[in-house]
PDB file of N, CA and C in Angstrom:
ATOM      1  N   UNK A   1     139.378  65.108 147.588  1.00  0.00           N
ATOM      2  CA  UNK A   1     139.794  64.530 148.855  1.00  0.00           C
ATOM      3  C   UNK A   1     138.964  65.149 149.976  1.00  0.00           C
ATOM      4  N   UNK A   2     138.477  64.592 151.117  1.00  0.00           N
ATOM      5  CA  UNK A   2     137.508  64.542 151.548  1.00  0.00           C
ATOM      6  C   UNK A   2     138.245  64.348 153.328  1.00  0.00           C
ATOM      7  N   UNK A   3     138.459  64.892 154.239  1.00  0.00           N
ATOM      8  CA  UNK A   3     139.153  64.615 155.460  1.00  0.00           C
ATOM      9  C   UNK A   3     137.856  63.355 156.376  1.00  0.00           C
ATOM     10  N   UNK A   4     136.878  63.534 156.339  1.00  0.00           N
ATOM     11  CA  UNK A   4     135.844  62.539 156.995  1.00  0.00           C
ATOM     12  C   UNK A   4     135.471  61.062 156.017  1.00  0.00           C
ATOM     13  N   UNK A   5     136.576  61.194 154.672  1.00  0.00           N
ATOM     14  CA  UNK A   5     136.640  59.749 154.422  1.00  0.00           C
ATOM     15  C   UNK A   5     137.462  59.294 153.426  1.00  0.00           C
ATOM     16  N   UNK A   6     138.095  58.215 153.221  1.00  0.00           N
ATOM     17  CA  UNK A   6     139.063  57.706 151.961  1.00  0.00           C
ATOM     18  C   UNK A   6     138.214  56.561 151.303  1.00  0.00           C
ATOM     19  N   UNK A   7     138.249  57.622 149.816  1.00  0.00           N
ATOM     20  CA  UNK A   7     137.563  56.771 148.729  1.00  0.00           C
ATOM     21  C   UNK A   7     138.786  56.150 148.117  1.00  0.00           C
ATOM     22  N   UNK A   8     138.932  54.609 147.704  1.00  0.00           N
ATOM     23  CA  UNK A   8     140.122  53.698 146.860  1.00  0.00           C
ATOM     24  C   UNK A   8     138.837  53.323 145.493  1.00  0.00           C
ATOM     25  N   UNK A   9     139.158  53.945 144.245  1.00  0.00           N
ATOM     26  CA  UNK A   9     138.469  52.765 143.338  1.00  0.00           C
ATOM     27  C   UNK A   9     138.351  51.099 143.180  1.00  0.00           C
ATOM     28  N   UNK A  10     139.626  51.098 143.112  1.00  0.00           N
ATOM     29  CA  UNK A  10     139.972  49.723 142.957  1.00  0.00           C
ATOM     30  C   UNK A  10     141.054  49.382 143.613  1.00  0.00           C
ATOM     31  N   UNK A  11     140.770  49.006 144.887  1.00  0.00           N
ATOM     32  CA  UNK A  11     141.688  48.861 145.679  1.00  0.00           C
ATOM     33  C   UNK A  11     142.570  47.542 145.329  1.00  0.00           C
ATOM     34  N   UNK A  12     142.591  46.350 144.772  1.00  0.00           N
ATOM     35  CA  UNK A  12     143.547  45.400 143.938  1.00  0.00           C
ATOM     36  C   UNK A  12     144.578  46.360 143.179  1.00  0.00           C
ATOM     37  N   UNK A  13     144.189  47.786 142.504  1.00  0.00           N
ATOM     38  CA  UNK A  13     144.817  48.156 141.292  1.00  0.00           C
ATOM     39  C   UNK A  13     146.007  48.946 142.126  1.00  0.00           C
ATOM     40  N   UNK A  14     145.914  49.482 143.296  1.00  0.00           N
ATOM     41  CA  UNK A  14     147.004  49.927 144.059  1.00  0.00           C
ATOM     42  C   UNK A  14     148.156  49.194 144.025  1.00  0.00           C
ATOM     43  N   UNK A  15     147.818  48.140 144.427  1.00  0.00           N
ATOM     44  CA  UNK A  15     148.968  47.159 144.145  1.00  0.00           C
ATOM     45  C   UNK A  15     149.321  46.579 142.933  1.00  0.00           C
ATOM     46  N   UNK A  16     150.595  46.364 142.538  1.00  0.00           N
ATOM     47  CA  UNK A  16     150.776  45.868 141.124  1.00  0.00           C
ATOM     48  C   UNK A  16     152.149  44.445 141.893  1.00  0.00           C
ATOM     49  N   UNK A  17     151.647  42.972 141.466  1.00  0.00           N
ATOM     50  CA  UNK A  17     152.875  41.876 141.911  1.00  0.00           C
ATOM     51  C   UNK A  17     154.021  42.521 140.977  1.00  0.00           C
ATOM     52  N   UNK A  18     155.241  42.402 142.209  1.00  0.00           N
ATOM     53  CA  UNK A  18     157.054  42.350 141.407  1.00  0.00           C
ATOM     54  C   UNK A  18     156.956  41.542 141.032  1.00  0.00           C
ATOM     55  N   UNK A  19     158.547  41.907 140.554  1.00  0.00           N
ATOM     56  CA  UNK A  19     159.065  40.155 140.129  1.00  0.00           C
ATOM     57  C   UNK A  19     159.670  40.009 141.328  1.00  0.00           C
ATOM     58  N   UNK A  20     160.018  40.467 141.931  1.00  0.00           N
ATOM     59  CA  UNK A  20     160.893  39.783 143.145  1.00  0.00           C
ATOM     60  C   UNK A  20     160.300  40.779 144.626  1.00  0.00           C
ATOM     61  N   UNK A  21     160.790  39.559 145.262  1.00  0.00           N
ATOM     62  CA  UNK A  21     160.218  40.449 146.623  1.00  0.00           C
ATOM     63  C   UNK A  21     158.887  40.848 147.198  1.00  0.00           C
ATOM     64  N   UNK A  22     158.704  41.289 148.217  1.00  0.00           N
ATOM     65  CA  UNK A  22     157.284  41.958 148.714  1.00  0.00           C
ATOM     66  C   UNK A  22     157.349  43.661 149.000  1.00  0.00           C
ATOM     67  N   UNK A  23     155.762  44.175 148.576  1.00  0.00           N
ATOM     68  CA  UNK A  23     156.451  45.158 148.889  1.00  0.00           C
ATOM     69  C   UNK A  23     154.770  45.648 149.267  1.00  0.00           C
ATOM     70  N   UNK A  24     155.064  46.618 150.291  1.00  0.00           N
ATOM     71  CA  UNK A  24     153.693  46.705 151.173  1.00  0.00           C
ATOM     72  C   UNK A  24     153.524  48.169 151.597  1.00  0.00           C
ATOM     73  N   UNK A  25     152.502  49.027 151.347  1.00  0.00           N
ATOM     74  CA  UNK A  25     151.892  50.412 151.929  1.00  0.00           C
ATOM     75  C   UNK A  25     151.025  50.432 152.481  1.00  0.00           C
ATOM     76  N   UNK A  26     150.700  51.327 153.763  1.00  0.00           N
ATOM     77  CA  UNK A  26     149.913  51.574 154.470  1.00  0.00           C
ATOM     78  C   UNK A  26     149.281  52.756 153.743  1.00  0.00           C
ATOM     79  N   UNK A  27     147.999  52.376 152.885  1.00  0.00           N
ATOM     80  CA  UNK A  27     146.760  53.246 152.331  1.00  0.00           C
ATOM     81  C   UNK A  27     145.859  54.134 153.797  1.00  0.00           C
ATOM     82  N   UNK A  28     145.858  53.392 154.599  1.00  0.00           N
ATOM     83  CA  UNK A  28     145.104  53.927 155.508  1.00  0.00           C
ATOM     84  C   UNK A  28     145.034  53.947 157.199  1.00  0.00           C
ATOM     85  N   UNK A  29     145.450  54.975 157.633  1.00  0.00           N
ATOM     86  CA  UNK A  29     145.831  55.245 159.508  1.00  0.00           C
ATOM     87  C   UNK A  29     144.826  55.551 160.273  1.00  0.00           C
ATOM     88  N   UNK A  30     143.650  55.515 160.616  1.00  0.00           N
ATOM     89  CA  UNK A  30     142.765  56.305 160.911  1.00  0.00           C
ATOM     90  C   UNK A  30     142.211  55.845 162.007  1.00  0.00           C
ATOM     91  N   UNK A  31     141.613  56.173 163.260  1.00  0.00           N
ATOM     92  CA  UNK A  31     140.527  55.669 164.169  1.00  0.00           C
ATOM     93  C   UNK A  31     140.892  54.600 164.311  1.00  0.00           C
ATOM     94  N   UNK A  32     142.684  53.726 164.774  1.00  0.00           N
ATOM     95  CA  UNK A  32     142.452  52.512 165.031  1.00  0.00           C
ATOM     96  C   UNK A  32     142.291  51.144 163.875  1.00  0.00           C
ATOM     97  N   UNK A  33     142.338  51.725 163.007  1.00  0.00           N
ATOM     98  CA  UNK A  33     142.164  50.952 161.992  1.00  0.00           C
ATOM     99  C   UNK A  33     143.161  51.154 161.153  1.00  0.00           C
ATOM    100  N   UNK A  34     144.302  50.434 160.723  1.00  0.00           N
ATOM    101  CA  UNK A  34     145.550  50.143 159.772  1.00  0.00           C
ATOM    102  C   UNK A  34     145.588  49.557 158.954  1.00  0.00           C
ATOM    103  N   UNK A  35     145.370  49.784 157.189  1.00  0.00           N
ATOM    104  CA  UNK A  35     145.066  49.274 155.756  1.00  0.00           C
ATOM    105  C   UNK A  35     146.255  49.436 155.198  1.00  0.00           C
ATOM    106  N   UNK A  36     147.193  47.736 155.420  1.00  0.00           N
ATOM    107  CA  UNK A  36     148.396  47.686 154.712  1.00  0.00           C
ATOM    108  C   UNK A  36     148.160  46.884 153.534  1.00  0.00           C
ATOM    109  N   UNK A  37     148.334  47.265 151.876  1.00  0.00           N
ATOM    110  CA  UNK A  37     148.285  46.507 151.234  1.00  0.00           C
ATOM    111  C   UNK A  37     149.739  46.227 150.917  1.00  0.00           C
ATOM    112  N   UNK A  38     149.496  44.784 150.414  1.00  0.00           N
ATOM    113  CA  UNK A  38     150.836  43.539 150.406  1.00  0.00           C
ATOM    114  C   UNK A  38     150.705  43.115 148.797  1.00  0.00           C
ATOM    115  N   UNK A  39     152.066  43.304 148.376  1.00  0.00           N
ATOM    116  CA  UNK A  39     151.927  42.633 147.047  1.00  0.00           C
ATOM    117  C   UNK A  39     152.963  41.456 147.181  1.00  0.00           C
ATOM    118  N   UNK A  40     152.907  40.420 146.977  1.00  0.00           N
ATOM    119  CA  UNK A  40     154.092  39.319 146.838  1.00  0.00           C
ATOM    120  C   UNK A  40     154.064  39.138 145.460  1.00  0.00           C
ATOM    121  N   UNK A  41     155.747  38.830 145.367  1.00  0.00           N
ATOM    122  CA  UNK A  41     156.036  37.864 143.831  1.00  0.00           C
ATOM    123  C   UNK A  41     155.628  36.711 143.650  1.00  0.00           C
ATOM    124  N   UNK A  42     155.933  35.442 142.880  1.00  0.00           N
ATOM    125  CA  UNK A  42     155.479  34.412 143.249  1.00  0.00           C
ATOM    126  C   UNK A  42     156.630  33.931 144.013  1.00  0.00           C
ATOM    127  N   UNK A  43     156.090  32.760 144.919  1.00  0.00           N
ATOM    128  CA  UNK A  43     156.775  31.929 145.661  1.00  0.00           C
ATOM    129  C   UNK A  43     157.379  32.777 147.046  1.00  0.00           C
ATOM    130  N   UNK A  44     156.967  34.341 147.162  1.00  0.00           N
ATOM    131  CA  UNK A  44     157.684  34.502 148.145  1.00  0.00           C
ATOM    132  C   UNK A  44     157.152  34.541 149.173  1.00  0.00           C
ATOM    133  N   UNK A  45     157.471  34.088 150.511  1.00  0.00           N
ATOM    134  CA  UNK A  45     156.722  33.610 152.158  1.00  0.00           C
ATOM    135  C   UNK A  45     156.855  34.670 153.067  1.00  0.00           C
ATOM    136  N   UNK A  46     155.704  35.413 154.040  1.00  0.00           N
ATOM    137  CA  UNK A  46     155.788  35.819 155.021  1.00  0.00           C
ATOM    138  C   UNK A  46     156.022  34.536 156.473  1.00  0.00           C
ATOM    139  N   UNK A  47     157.114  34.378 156.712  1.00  0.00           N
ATOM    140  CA  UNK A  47     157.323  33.024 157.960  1.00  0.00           C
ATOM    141  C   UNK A  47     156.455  33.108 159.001  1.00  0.00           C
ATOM    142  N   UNK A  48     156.256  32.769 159.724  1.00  0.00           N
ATOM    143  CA  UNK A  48     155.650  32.705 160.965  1.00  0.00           C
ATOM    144  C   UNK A  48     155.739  33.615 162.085  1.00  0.00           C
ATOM    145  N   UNK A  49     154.715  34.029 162.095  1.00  0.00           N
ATOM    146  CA  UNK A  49     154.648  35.348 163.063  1.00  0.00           C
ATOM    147  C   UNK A  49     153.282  35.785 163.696  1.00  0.00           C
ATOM    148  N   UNK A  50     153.358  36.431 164.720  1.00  0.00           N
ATOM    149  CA  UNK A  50     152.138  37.462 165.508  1.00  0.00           C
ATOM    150  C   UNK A  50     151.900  39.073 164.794  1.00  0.00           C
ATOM    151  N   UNK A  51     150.588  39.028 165.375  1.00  0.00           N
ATOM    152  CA  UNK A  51     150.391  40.211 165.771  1.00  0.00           C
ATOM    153  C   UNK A  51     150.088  40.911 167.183  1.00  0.00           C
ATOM    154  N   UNK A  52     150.529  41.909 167.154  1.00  0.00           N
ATOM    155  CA  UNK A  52     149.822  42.577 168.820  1.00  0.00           C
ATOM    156  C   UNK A  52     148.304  42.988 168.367  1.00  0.00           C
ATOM    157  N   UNK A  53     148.239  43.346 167.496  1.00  0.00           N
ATOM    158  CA  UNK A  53     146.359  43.262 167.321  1.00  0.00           C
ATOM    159  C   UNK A  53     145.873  42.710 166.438  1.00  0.00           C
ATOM    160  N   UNK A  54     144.539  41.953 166.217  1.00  0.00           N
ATOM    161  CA  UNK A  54     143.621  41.609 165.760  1.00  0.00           C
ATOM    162  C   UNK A  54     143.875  42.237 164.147  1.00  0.00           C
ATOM    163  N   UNK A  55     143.692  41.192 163.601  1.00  0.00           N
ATOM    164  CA  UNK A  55     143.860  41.589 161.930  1.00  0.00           C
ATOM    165  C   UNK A  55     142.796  40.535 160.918  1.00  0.00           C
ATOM    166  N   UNK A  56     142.663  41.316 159.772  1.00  0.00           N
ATOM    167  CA  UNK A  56     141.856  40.821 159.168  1.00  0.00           C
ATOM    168  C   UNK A  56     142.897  40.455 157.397  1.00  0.00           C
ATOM    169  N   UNK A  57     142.680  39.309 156.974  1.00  0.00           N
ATOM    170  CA  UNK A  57     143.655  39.374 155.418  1.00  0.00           C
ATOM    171  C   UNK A  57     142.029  39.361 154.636  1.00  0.00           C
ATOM    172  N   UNK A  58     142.664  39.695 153.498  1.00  0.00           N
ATOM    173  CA  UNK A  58     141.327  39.710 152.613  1.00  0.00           C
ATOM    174  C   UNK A  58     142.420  39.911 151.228  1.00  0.00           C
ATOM    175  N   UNK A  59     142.038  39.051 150.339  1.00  0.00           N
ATOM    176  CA  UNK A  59     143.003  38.669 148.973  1.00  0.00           C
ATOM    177  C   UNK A  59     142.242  39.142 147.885  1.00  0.00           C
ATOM    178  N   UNK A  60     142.967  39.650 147.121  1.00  0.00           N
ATOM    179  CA  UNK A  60     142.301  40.497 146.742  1.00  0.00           C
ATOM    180  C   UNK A  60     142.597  39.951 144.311  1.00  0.00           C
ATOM    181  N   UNK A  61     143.976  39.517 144.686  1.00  0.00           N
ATOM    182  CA  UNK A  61     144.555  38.868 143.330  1.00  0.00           C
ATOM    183  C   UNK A  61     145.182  38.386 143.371  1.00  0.00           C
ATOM    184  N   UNK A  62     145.600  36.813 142.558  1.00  0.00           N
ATOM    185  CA  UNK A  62     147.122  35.798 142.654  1.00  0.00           C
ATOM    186  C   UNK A  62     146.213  34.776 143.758  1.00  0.00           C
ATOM    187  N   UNK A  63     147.094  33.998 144.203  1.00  0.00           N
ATOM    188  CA  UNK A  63     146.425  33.014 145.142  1.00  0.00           C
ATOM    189  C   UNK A  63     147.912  32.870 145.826  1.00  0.00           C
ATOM    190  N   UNK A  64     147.776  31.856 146.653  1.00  0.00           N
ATOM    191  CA  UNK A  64     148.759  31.533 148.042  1.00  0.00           C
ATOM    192  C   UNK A  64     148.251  30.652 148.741  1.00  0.00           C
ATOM    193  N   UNK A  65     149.428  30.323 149.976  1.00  0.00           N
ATOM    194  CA  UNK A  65     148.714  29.340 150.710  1.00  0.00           C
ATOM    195  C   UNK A  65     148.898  30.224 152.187  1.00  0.00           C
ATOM    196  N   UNK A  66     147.896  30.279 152.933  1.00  0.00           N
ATOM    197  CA  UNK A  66     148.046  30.671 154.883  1.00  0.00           C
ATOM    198  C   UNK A  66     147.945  29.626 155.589  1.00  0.00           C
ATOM    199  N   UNK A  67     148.612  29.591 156.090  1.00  0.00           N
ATOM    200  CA  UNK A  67     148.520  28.828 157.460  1.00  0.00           C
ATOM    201  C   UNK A  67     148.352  29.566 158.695  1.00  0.00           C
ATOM    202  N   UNK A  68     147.135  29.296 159.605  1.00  0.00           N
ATOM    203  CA  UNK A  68     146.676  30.009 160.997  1.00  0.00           C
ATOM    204  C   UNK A  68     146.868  28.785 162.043  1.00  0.00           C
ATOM    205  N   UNK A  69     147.107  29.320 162.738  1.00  0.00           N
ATOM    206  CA  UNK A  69     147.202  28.255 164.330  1.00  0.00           C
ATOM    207  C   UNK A  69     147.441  26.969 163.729  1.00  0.00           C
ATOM    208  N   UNK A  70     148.375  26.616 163.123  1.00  0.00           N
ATOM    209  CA  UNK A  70     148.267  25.266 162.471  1.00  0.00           C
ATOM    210  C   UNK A  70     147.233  24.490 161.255  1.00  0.00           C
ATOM    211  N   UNK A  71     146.313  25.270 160.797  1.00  0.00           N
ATOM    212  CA  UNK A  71     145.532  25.085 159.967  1.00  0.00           C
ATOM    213  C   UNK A  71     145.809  25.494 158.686  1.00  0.00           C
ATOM    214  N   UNK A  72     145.602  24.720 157.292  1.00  0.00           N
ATOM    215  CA  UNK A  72     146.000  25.527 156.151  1.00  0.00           C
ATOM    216  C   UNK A  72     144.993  25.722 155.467  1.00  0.00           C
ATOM    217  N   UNK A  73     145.128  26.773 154.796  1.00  0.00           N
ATOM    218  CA  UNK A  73     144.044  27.353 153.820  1.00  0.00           C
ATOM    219  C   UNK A  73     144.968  27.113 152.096  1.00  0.00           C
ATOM    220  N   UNK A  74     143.854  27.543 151.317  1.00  0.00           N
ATOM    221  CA  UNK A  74     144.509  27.732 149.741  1.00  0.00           C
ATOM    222  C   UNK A  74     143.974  28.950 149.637  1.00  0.00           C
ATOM    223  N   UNK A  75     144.943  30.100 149.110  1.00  0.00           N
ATOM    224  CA  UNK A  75     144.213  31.579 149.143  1.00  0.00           C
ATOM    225  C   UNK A  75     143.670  32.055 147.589  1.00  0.00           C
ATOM    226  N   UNK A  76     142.611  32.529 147.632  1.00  0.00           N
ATOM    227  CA  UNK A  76     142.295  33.300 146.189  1.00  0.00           C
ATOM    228  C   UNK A  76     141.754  34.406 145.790  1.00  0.00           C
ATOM    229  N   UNK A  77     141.144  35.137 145.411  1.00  0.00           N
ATOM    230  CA  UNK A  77     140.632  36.525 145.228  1.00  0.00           C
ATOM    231  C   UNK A  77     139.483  36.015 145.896  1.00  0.00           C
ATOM    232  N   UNK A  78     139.269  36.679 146.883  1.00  0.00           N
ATOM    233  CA  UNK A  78     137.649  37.008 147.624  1.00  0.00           C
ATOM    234  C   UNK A  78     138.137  36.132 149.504  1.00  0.00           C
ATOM    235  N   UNK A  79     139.095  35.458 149.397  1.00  0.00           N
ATOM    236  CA  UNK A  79     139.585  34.292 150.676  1.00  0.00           C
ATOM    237  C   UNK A  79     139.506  35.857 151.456  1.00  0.00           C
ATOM    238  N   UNK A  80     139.086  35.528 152.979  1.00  0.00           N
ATOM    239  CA  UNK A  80     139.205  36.625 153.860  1.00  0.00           C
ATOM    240  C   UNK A  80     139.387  35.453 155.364  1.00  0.00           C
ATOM    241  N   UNK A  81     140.246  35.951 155.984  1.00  0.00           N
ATOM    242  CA  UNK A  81     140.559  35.573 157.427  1.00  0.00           C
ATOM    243  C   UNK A  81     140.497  36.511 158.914  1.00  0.00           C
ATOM    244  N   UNK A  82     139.749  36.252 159.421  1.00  0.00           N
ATOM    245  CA  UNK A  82     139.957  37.372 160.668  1.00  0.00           C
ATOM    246  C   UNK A  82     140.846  36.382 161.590  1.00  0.00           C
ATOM    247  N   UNK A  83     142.065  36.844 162.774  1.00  0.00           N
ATOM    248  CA  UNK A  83     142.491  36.532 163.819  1.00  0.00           C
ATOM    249  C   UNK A  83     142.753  37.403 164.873  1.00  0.00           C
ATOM    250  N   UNK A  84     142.519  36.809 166.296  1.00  0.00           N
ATOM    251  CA  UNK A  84     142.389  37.277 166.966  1.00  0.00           C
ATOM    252  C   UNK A  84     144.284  38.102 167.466  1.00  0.00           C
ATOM    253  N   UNK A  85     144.763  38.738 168.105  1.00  0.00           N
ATOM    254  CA  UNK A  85     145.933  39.046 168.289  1.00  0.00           C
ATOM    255  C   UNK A  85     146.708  38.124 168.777  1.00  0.00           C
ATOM    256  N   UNK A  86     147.728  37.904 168.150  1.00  0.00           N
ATOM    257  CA  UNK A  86     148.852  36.879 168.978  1.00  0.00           C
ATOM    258  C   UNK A  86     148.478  35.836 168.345  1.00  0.00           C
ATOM    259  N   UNK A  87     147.611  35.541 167.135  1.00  0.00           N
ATOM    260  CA  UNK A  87     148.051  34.376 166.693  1.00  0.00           C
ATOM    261  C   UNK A  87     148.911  34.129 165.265  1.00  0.00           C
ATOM    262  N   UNK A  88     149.498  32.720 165.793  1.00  0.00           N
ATOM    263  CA  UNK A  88     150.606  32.546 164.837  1.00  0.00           C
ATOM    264  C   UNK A  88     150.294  31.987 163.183  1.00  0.00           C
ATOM    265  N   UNK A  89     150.385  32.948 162.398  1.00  0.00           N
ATOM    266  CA  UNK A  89     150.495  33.009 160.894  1.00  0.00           C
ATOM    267  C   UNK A  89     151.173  32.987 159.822  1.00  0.00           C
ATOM    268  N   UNK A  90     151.599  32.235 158.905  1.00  0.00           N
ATOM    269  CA  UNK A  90     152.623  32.517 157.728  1.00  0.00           C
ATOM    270  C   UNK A  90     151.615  32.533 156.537  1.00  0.00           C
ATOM    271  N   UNK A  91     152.275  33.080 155.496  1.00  0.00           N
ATOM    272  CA  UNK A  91     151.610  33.615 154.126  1.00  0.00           C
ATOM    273  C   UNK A  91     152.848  33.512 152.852  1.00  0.00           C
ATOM    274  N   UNK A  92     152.182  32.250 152.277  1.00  0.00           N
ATOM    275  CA  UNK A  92     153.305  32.152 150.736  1.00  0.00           C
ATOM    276  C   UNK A  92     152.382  32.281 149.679  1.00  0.00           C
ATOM    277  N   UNK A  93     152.738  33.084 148.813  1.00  0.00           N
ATOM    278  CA  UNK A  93     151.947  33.426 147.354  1.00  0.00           C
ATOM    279  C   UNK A  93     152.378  32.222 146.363  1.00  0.00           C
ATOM    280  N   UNK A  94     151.386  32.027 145.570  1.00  0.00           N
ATOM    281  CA  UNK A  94     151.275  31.108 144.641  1.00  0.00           C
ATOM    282  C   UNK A  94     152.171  31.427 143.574  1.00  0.00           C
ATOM    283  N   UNK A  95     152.307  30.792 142.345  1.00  0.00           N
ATOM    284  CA  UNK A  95     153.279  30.892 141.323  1.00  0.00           C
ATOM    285  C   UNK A  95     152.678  32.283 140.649  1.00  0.00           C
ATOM    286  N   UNK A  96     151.741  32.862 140.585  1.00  0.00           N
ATOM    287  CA  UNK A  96     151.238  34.199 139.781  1.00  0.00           C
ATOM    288  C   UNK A  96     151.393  35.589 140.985  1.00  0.00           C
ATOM    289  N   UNK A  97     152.050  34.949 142.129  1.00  0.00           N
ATOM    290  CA  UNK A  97     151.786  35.988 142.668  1.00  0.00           C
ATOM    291  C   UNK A  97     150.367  36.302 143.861  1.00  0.00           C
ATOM    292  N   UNK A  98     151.045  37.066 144.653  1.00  0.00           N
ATOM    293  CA  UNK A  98     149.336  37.259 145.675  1.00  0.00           C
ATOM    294  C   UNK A  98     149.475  38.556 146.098  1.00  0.00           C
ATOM    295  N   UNK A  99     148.447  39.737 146.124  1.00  0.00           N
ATOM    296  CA  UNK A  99     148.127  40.731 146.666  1.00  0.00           C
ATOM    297  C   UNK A  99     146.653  40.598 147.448  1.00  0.00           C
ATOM    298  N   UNK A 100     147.098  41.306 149.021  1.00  0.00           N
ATOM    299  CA  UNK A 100     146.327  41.253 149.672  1.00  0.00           C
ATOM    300  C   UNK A 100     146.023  42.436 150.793  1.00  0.00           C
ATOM    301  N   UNK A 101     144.881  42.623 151.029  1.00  0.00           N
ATOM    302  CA  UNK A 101     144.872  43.614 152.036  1.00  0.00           C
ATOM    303  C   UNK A 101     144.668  43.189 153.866  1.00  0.00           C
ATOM    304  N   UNK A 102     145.468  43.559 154.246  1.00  0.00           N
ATOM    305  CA  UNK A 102     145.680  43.340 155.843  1.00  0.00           C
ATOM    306  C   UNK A 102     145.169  44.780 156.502  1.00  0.00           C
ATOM    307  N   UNK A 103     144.051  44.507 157.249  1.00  0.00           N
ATOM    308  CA  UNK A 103     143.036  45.141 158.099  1.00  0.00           C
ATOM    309  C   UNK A 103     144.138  45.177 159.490  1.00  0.00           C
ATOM    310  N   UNK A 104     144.802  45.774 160.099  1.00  0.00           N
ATOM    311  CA  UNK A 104     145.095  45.436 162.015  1.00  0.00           C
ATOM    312  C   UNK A 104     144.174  46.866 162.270  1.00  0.00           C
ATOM    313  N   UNK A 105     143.399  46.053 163.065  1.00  0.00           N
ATOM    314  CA  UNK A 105     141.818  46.367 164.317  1.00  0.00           C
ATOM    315  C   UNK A 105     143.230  47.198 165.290  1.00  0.00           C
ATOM    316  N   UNK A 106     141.876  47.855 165.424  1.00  0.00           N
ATOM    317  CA  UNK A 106     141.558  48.818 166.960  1.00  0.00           C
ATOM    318  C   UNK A 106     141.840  47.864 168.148  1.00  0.00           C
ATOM    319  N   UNK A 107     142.693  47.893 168.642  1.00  0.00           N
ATOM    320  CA  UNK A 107     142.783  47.481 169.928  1.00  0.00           C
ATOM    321  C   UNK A 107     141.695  47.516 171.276  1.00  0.00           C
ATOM    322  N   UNK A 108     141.203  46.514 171.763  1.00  0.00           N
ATOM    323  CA  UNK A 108     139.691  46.450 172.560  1.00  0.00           C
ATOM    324  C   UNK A 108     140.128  46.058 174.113  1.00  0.00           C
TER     325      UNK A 108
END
């Protein structure tokens, strides 16, 4: 362990999908920068909501569907979204399940 940096091997393998529920850790606090990884079961929905800062999703295993500002996506391993703060987002995982990593930015 190293204080000037955090090495993850396999950052997908942190997360393992439940069977039920979501369940989410913050891997990383540092300089403004907040690395929450998200595991969903299948079928289960983050509803519609903000952020106060700028965030980035990046999917990492399982698939899902996002919806941003009214737009829908189909999510899959490698799908990445940046938004700006305050915009409105929901997130439902597909029938296998979705793990993903959520970036919230440094405030500018």
């Amino acid at each position: 362990m190293n204080d000037s940096y955090t090495y993850l091997d396999d950052l997908a393998a942190e997360a393992s999908i439940p069977k039920r529920g979501i369940h989410s850790q913050t891997l990383s606090d540092a300089d403004g920068v907040e690395l929450v990884l998200f595991a969903m079961a299948a079928a289960e929905r983050l509803s519609e909501h903000t952020s106060a800062r700028s965030a980035i999703v990046h999917v990492l295993a399982g698939s899902g569907d996002l919806v941003v500002a009214g737009d829908a996506y189909r999510l899959s391993p490698g799908s990445w979204m940046r938004m700006r703060a305050r915009t409105p987002h929901a997130i439902t995982a597909g029938d296998e399940g979705l793990v993903f990593a959520l970036y919230l930015l440094a405030s500018s």
